[in-house]
Every structure is written in C-alpha cells, then in structure tokens.
Protein backbone atom coordinates (compact mmCIF):
# COMPACT_ATOMS: atom_id res chain seq x y z
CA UNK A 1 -21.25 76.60 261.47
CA UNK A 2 -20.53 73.56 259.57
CA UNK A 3 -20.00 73.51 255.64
CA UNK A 4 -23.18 73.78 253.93
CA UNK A 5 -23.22 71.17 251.38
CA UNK A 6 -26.44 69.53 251.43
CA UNK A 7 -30.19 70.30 251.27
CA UNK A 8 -33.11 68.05 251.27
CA UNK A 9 -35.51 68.30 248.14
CA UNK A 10 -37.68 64.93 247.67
CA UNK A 11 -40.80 65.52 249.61
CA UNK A 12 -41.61 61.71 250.23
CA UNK A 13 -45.34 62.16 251.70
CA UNK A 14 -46.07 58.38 251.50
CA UNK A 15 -43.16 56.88 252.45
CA UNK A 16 -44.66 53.61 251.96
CA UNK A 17 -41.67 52.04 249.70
CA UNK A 18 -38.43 53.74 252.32
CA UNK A 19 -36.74 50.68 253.81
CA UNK A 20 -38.36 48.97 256.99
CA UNK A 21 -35.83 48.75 260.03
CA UNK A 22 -35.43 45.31 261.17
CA UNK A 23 -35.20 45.79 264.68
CA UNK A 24 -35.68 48.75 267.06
CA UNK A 25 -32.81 51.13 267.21
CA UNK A 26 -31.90 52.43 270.67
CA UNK A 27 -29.59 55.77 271.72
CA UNK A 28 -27.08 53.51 272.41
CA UNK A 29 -26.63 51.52 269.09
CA UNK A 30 -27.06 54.86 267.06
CA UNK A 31 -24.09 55.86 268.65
CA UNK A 32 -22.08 53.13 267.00
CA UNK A 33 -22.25 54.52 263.37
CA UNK A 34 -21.28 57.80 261.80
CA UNK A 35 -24.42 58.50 259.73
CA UNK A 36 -27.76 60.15 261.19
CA UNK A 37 -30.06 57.30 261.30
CA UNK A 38 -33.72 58.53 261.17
CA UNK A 39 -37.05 56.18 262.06
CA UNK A 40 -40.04 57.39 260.53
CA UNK A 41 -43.34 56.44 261.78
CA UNK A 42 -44.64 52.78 260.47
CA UNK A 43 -41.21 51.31 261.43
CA UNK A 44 -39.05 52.50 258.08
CA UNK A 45 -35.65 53.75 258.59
CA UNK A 46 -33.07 56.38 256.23
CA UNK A 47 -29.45 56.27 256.85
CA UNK A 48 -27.62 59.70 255.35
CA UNK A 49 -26.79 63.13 256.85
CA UNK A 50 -29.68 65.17 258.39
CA UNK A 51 -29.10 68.76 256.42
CA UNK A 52 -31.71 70.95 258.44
CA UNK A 53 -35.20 70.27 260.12
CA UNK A 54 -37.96 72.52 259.89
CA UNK A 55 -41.31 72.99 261.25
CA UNK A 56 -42.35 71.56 258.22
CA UNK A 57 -40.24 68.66 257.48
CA UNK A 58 -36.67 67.16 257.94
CA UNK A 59 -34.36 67.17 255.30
CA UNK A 60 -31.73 64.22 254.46
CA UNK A 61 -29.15 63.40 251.81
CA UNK A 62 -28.46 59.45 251.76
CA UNK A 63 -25.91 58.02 249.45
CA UNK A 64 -27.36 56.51 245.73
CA UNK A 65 -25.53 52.92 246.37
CA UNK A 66 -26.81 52.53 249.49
CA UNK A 67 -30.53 53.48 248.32
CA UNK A 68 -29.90 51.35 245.50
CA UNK A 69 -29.55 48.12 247.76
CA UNK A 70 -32.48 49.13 250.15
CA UNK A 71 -34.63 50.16 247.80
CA UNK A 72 -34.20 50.27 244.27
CA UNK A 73 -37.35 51.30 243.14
CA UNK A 74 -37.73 54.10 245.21
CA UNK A 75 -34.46 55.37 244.13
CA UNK A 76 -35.85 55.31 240.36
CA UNK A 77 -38.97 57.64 241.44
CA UNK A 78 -35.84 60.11 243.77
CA UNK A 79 -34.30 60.38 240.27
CA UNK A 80 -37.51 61.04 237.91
CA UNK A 81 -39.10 63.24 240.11
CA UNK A 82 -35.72 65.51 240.67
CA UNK A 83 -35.41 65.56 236.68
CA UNK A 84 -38.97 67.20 236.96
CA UNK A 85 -38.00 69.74 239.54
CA UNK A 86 -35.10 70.48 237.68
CA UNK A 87 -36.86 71.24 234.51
CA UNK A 88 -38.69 73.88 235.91
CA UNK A 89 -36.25 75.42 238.75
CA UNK A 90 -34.11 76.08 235.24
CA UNK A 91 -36.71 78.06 234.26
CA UNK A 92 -37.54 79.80 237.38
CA UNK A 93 -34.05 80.87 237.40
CA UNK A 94 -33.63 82.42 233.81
CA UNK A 95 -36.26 84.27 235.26
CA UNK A 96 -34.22 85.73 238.40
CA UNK A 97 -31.62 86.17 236.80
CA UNK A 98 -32.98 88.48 233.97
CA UNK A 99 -35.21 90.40 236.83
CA UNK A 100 -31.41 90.67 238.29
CA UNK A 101 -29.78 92.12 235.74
CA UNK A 102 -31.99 95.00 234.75
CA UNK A 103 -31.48 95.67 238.66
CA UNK A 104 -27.88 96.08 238.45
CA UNK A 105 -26.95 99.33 236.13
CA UNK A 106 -24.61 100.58 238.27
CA UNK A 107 -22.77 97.35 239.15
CA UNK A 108 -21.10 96.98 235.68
CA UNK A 109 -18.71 93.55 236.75
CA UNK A 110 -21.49 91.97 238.80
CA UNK A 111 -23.89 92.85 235.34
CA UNK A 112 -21.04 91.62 232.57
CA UNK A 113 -20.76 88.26 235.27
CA UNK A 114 -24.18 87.17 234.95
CA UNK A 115 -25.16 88.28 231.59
CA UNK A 116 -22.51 85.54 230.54
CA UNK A 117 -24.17 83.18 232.95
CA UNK A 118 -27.32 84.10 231.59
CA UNK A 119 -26.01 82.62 228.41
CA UNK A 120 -24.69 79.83 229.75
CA UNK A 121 -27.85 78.46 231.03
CA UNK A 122 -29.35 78.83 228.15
CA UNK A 123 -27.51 76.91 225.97
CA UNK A 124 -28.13 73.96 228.94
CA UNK A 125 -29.24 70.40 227.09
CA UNK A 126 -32.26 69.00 227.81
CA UNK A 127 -30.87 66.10 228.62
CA UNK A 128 -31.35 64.81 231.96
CA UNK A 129 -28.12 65.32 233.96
CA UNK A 130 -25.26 62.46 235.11
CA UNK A 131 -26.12 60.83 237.93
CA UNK A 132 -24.69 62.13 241.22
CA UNK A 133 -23.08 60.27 244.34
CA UNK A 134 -26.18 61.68 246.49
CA UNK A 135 -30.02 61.95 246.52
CA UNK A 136 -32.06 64.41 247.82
CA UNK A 137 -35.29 63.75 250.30
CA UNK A 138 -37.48 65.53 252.53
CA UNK A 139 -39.70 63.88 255.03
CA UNK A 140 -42.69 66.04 256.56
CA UNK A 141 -42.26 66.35 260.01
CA UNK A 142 -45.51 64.76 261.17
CA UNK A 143 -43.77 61.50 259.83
CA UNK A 144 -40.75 61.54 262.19
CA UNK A 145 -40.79 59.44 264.50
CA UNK A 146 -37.02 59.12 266.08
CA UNK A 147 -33.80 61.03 265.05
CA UNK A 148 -30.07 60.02 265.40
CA UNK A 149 -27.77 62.27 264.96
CA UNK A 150 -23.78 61.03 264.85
CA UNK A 151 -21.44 63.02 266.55
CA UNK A 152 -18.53 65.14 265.06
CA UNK A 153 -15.76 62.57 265.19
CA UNK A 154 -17.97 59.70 264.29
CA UNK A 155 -19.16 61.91 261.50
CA UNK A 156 -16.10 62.93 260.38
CA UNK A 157 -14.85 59.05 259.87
CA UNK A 158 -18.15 58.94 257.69
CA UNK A 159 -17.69 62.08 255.72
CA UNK A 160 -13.79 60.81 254.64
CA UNK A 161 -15.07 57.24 253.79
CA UNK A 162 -18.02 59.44 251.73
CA UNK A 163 -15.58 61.36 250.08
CA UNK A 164 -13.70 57.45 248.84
CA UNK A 165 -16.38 55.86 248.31
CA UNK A 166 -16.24 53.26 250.75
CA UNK A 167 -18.32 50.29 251.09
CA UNK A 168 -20.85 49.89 253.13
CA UNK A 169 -20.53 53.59 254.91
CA UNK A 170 -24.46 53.11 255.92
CA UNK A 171 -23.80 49.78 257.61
CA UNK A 172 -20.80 50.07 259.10
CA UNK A 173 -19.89 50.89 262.50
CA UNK A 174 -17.33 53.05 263.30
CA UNK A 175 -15.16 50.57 264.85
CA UNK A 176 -14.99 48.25 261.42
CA UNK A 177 -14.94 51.66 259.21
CA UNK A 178 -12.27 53.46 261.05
CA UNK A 179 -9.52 51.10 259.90
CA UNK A 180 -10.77 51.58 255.96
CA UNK A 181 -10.86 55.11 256.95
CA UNK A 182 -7.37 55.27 258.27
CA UNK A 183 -5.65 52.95 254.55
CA UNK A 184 -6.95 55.57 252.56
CA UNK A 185 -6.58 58.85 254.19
CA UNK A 186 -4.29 58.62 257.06
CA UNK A 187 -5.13 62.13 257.98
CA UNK A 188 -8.43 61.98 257.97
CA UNK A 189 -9.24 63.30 261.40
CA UNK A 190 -7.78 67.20 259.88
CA UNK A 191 -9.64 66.73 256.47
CA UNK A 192 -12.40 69.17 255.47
CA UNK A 193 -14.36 67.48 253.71
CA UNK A 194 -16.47 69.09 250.99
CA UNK A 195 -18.89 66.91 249.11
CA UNK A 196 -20.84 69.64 247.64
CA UNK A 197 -19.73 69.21 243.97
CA UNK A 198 -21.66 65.20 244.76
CA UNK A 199 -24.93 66.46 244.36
CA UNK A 200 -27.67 67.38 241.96
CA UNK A 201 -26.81 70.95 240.92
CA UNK A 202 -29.84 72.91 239.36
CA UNK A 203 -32.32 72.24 242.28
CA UNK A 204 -35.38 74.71 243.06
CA UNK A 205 -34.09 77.44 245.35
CA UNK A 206 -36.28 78.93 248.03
CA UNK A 207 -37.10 82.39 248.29
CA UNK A 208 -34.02 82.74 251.06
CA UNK A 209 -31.46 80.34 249.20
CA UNK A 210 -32.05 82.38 246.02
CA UNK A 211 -31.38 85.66 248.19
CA UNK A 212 -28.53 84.01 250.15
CA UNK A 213 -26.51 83.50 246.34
CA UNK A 214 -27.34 86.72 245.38
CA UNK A 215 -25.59 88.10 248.55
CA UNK A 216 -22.70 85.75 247.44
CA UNK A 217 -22.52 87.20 243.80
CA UNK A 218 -22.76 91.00 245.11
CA UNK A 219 -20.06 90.19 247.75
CA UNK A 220 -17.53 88.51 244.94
CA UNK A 221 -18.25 90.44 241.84
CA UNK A 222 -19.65 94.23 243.39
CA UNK A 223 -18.01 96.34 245.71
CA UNK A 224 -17.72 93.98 248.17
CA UNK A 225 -18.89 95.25 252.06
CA UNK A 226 -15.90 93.88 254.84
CA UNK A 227 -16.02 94.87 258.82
CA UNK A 228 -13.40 94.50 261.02
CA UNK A 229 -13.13 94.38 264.58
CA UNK A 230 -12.92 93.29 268.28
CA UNK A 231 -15.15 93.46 271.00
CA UNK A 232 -17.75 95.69 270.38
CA UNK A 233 -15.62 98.23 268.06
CA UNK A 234 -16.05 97.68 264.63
CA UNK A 235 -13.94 98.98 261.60
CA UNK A 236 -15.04 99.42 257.62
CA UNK A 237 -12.35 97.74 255.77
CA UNK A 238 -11.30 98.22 252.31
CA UNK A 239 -11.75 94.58 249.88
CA UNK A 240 -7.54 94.72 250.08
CA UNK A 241 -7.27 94.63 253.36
CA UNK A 242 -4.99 91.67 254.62
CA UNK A 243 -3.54 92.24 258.28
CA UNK A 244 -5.51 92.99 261.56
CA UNK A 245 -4.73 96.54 262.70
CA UNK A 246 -2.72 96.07 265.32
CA UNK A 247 -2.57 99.84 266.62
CA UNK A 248 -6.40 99.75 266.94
CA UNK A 249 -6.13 96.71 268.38
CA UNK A 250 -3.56 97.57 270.79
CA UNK A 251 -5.47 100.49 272.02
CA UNK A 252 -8.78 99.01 272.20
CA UNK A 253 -7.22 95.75 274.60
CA UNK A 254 -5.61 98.61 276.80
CA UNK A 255 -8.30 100.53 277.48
CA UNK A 256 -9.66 103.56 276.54
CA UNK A 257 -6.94 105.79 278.43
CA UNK A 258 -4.45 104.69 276.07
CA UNK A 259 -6.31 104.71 273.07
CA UNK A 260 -7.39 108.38 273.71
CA UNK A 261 -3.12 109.00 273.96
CA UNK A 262 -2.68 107.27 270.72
CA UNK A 263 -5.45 109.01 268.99
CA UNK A 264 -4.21 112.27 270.20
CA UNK A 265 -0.66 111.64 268.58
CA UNK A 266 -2.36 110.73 265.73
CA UNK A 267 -1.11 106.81 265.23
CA UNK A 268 -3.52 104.64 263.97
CA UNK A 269 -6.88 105.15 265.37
CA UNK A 270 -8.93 107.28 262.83
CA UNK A 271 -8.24 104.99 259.81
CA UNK A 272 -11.34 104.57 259.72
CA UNK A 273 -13.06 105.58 263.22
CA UNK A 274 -14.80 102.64 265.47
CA UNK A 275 -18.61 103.19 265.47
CA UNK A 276 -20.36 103.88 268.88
CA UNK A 277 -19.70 100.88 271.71
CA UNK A 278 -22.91 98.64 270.82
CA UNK A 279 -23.39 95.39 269.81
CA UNK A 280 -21.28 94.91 266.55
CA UNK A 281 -23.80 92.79 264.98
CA UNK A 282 -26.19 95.96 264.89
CA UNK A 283 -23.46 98.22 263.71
CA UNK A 284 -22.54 95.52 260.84
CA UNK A 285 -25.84 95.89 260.05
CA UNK A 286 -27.11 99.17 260.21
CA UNK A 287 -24.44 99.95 258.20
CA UNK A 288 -25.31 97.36 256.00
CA UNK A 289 -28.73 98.49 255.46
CA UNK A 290 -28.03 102.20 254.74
CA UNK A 291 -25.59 101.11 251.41
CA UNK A 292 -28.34 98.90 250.84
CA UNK A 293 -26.07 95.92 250.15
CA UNK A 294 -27.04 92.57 249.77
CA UNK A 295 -24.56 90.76 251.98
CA UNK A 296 -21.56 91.29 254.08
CA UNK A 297 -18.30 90.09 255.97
CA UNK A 298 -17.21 90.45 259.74
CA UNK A 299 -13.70 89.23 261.05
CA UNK A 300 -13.61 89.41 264.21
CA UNK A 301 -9.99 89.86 265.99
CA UNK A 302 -9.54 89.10 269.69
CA UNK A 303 -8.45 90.92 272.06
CA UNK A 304 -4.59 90.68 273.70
CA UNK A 305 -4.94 88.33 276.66
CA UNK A 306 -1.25 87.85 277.80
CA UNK A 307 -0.40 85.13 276.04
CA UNK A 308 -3.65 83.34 275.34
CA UNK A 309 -4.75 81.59 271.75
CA UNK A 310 -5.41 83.91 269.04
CA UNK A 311 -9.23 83.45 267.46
CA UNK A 312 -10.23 84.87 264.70
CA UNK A 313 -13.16 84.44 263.26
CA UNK A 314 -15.09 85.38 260.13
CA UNK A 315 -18.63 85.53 259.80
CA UNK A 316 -21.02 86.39 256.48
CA UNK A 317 -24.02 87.69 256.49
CA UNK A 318 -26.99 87.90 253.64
CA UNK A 319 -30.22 89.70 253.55
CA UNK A 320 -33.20 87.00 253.31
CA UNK A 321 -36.44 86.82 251.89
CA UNK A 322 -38.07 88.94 254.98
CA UNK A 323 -35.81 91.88 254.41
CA UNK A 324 -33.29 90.93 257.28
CA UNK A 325 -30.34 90.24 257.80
CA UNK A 326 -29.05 86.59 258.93
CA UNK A 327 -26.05 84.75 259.24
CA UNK A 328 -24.94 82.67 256.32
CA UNK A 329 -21.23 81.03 257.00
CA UNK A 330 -18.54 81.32 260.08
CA UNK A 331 -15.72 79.60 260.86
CA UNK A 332 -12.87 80.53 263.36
CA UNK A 333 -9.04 79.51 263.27
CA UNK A 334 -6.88 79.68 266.79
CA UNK A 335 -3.56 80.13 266.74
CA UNK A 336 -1.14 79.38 270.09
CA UNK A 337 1.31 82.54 270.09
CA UNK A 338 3.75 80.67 272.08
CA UNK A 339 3.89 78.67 268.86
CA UNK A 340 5.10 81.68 266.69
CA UNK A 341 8.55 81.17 265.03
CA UNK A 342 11.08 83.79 265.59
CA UNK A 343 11.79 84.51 261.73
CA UNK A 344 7.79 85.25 261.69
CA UNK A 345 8.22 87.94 264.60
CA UNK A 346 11.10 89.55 263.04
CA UNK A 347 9.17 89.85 259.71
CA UNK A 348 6.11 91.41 261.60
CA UNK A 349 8.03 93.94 263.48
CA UNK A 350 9.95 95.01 260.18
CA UNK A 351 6.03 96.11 259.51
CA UNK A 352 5.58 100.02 259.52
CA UNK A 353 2.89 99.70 261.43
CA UNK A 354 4.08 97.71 263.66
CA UNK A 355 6.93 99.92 264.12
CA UNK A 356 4.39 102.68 264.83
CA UNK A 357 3.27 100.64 267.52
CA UNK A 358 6.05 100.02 269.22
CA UNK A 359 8.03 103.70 269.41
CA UNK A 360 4.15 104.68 270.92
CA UNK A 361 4.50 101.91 273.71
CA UNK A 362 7.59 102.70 274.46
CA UNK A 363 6.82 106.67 274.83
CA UNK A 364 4.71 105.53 276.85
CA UNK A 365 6.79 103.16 279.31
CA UNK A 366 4.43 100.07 277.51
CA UNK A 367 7.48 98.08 276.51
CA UNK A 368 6.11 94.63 278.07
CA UNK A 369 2.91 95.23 276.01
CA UNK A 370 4.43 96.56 272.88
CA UNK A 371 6.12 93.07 273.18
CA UNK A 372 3.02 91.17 273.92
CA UNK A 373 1.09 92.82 270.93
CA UNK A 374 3.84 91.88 268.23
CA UNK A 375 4.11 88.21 269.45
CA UNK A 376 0.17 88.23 269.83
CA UNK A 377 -0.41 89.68 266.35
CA UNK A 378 1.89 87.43 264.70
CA UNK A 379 -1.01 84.86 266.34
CA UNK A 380 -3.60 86.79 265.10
CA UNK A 381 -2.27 87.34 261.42
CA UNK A 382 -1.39 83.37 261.44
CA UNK A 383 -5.29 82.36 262.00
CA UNK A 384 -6.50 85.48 259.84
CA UNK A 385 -4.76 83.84 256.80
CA UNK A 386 -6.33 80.66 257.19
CA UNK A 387 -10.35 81.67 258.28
CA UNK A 388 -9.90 83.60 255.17
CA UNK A 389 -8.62 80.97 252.99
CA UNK A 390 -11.70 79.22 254.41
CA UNK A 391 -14.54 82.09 253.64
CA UNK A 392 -12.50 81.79 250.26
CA UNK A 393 -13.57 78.46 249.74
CA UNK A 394 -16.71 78.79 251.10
CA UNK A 395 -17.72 81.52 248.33
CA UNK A 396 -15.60 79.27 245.44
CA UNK A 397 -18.27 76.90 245.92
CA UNK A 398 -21.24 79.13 245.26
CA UNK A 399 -19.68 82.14 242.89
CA UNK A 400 -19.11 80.22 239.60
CA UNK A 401 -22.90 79.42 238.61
CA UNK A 402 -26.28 79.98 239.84
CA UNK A 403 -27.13 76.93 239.52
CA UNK A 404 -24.57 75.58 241.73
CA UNK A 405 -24.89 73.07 244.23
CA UNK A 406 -27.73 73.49 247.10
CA UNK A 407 -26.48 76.34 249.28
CA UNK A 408 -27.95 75.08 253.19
CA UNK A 409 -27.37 76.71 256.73
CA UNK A 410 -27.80 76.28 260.14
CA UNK A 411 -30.61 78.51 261.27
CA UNK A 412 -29.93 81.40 264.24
C-alpha cells in the first residue's frame, strides 16, 4: 500500500470554470508525464495525483501554482469553500473528541493525551489557516469521463520534483523533468517521499477516517495490540518486542515433526502458543475483537527457504465505521541473506536464543539448518528493523493531533 497522504475534499459539481484541455489526450501521451491526468466530461482536464475513486466520486489533489495559472478563480472558490469546511469539521471534532474521552476511564495515557489535545484545539484562532502547497477536489463520478494514471517510476520523478518545488511539474514530461529531478536530488529514485505535512490539516473526517485515527491513537498511546507470525501461525507479542523468534520460526519452516521435538524439550515454542492453523487474518482478528481493541499490528516473518530473500512485512489494521475490521497501512522490506556481513552473524549467534537454537539442531543432527536459520534470521532481523522504522513513520504522521493531515487508503 502506498503512503497515504492525500484525500480529495472539494466536491466541484459544476465544473464549469476547471481548465478546458486543448487537444484530446490519448493512452499514449498520458504516458509521457508523471501526474494522473483526468478528462472530465465537456472537454476540461485536472492534472494532480488521483487519491481514491469511489462509487460516488474521484478524488484528486493538484498543486496551488499550477491551479493558479489554469485557473485562478477557481482556485479562490477551492480556498473559501475549504475555510468553510474547516470551520465546522473543528467543531465536529471537539465533539469526538469529548464523546472519546468520557469513553476511555480505564486508558489513563490515551485519556491524559487527548485531554491536552482537547485543549489545544480549543485555543485554535479563527483565523483562516496559511496557505498550503496543495488543494483538495472531488469530482462526482458521473462527471468522469477518462482517467490517467502515471506509473510508479514516472510518479516517483513527480513526487521528488513535488517535494522541490519544481516548475512546471504539471506540464512537464518526464523526459525534460527527469534531468531537474536528478540536480536536486540525485537519489531520487530511493526517496520516500512524504508530502503529507503540504496539505490543509483540519479537514472533515468521514465516519471511517475518524475511526481509522482513533485506531492510531489507541495503538500509540493504550496498550498497544502486536501479532507476530509466519504462514498461518500467529504469535501475541508484547509492545517491546524487537527480534523475530527464531526458534518458532525454525520449527514452524521444518515442519511439524520437529517442532513437536522442540516443544517437548521445552525450547521456545510455548512463549506464547500459535493459535489453531487458519487463516491468520481471522486469528488477528478474532482476537482482536474479543479485547475489543480498536486497531492492531501484524508482522509477518517468512519462512526459511534455503537461501532465498528475507520479507517481512507489517500490516495495520483498524476497526471502521461498520464494526469491521480493514486494513489501514503495509509495507514490506526484503533483505538478500547472502548479503549479511559476517560481524552481523557473529553478533546474532552470541544471541541466547539463538544459542538455544543451535545446541537443539545440533541434538538433532540439523547442523546445515541450524546454519541456514542464523544466516536467514540475520535477513529477517535486517528487514524487520526497517518495515518497522516505516510503520513508525507511518503512525508519526497521524499520532501528534487529530486534526492532522487527511489520513487516505487504498480500499481491500
């Protein structure tokens, strides 16, 4: 899933003032920029970064400078209108938030947290807020008439040139913009871009946004609720936990013969138990909905494939409007365990557990996979760290203030 940093909010029902397109746009020339290039029906045209569509409408972000020079009075009426929305999603929200608290007696931290949030908002000014990079629009689906969508690496070139304010990111192709690109960030093909912090915070949150944050909140200031596991086993972890546990996972990549000999020696495998072989997504959330948390985080481990990359992946999940639960955020990390260094095995087998693991393999004539695990987990404890420095920016964005930026994702 791709970082949610945008979310359409102008619902342009008219659209008689958007930009006309000066000639017809074909698959082909699309294909040439790095923006989603959208025709709506009467021959007008949008330039931006498609954030979702819906049965009901498609939503965009387009850059202000560029709406500016296409259209400056339409860009006025954007910026009035969202000043009105704002106005009363504040209110709305002071609201929730009260509602929230009286809910949350026996969360003390997540209570103290937004009581002083609470207070924050309401000291807001009235004063219409700065100006930000992007504006927010909506077009109702029965107006779209065409949709472009840019491809990753094309995007990518526009997101980086976003992110410096380039000229002319709308109208350039990706040819002429690369080379701009390139001066200013020469590694821009490995940046992740996050331009969340360039748009309107305070917008109106939907019933399922507004749920989605709260699952955020619970998760970062409450006890939060963390899975672990591989295939279709599936662990509880504590909030501390940092490692992949490499005896379950061991056991569970050899097969259950093996894991019943290292359960019945007693190394590793009730700490906690794995939950019944179904679909991990049901256990996750089963168990979910019996603490009766709000939200919740999976990593999953894979298993050892003699020699192959190491994915890990961590996925977060939130309990929507309808009572269910859906998938907010992943992203996954692969590490190459031929690529391990040799002072990074010798620090991983100085591990206890590791050590565990490897007297049991070689009790029981498993040396070649004792070996395999420890080079394997060093891969697996390589991409943990960084998919979890990733969920940690994920939640930075959305855990400091409820009015945050818009918090968007990719529906199942």
């Amino acid at each position: 899933m791709g970082i949610p940093w945008w979310i359409g909010c102008l619902c342009l029902c008219g659209l008689v003032s958007l930009p006309l397109a000066a000639e017809e746009m074909t698959a082909r020339d699309a294909q040439r920029y790095g923006v989603d290039i959208i025709q709506v029906k009467g021959g007008v045209e949008l330039r931006g970064a498609v954030l979702r569509r819906d049965p009901s409408d498609l939503q965009i972000a387009v850059q202000r400078s560029w709406l500016r020079t296409v259209q400056p009075a339409m860009l006025e009426t954007a910026d009035q209108e969202a000043a009105q929305r704002q106005a009363a999603a504040h209110q709305e929200l002071l609201t929730r938030i009260e509602s929230w608290i009286a809910a949350q007696a026996n969360q003390p931290r997540l209570r103290t947290v937004l009581q002083g949030d609470l207070a924050r908002l309401k000291k807001l000014p009235e004063a219409p807020p700065e100006p930000t990079q992007f504006v927010l629009l909506r077009i109702p689906t029965d107006r779209v008439r065409r949709v472009f969508t840019a491809g990753a690496p094309a995007r990518q070139v526009a997101m980086v040139a976003w992110s410096q304010q380039l000229d002319r990111v709308e109208q350039s192709t990706i040819t002429a913009l690369k080379p701009e690109v390139e001066k200013a960030v020469p590694d821009w093909a490995t940046q992740r871009v996050d331009l969340s912090g360039r748009l309107p915070a305070g917008e109106p949150q939907s019933a399922d946004e507004w749920a989605a944050r709260q699952a955020i909140f619970e998760y970062e200031y409450g006890d939060p609720l963390e899975f672990q596991g591989t295939g279709n086993l599936l662990f509880r972890t504590g909030s501390g936990a940092e490692k992949p546990d490499l005896s379950s996972l061991l056991a569970s990549t050899a097969g259950e013969t093996l894991a019943s000999e290292l359960g019945a020696l007693g190394l590793g495998l009730g700490n906690p138990a794995p939950a019944p072989p179904t679909d991990w997504k049901m256990q996750a959330t089963e168990q979910a909905r019996k603490l009766n948390r709000s939200g919740f985080s999976v990593t999953r481990i894979p298993r050892i494939t003699g020699g192959g990359p190491a994915t890990v992946s961590i996925h977060f999940w939130a309990r929507l409007a309808d009572g269910q639960w859906h998938p907010i955020w992943s992203d996954e990390v692969t590490t190459d365990p031929s690529t391990i260094k040799a002072d990074e095995l010798k620090r991983l087998e100085a591990d206890p557990q590791v050590q565990e693991i490897l007297q049991v393999t070689k009790a029981l004539s498993l040396d070649d996979a004792s070996q395999q695990a420890l080079r394997f987990g060093a891969a697996v404890q390589t991409s943990q760290q960084a998919v979890t420095t990733r969920f940690f920016e994920f939640r930075q964005r959305y855990n400091a203030r409820l009015d945050g930026p818009p918090l968007v994702w990719n529906p199942e």
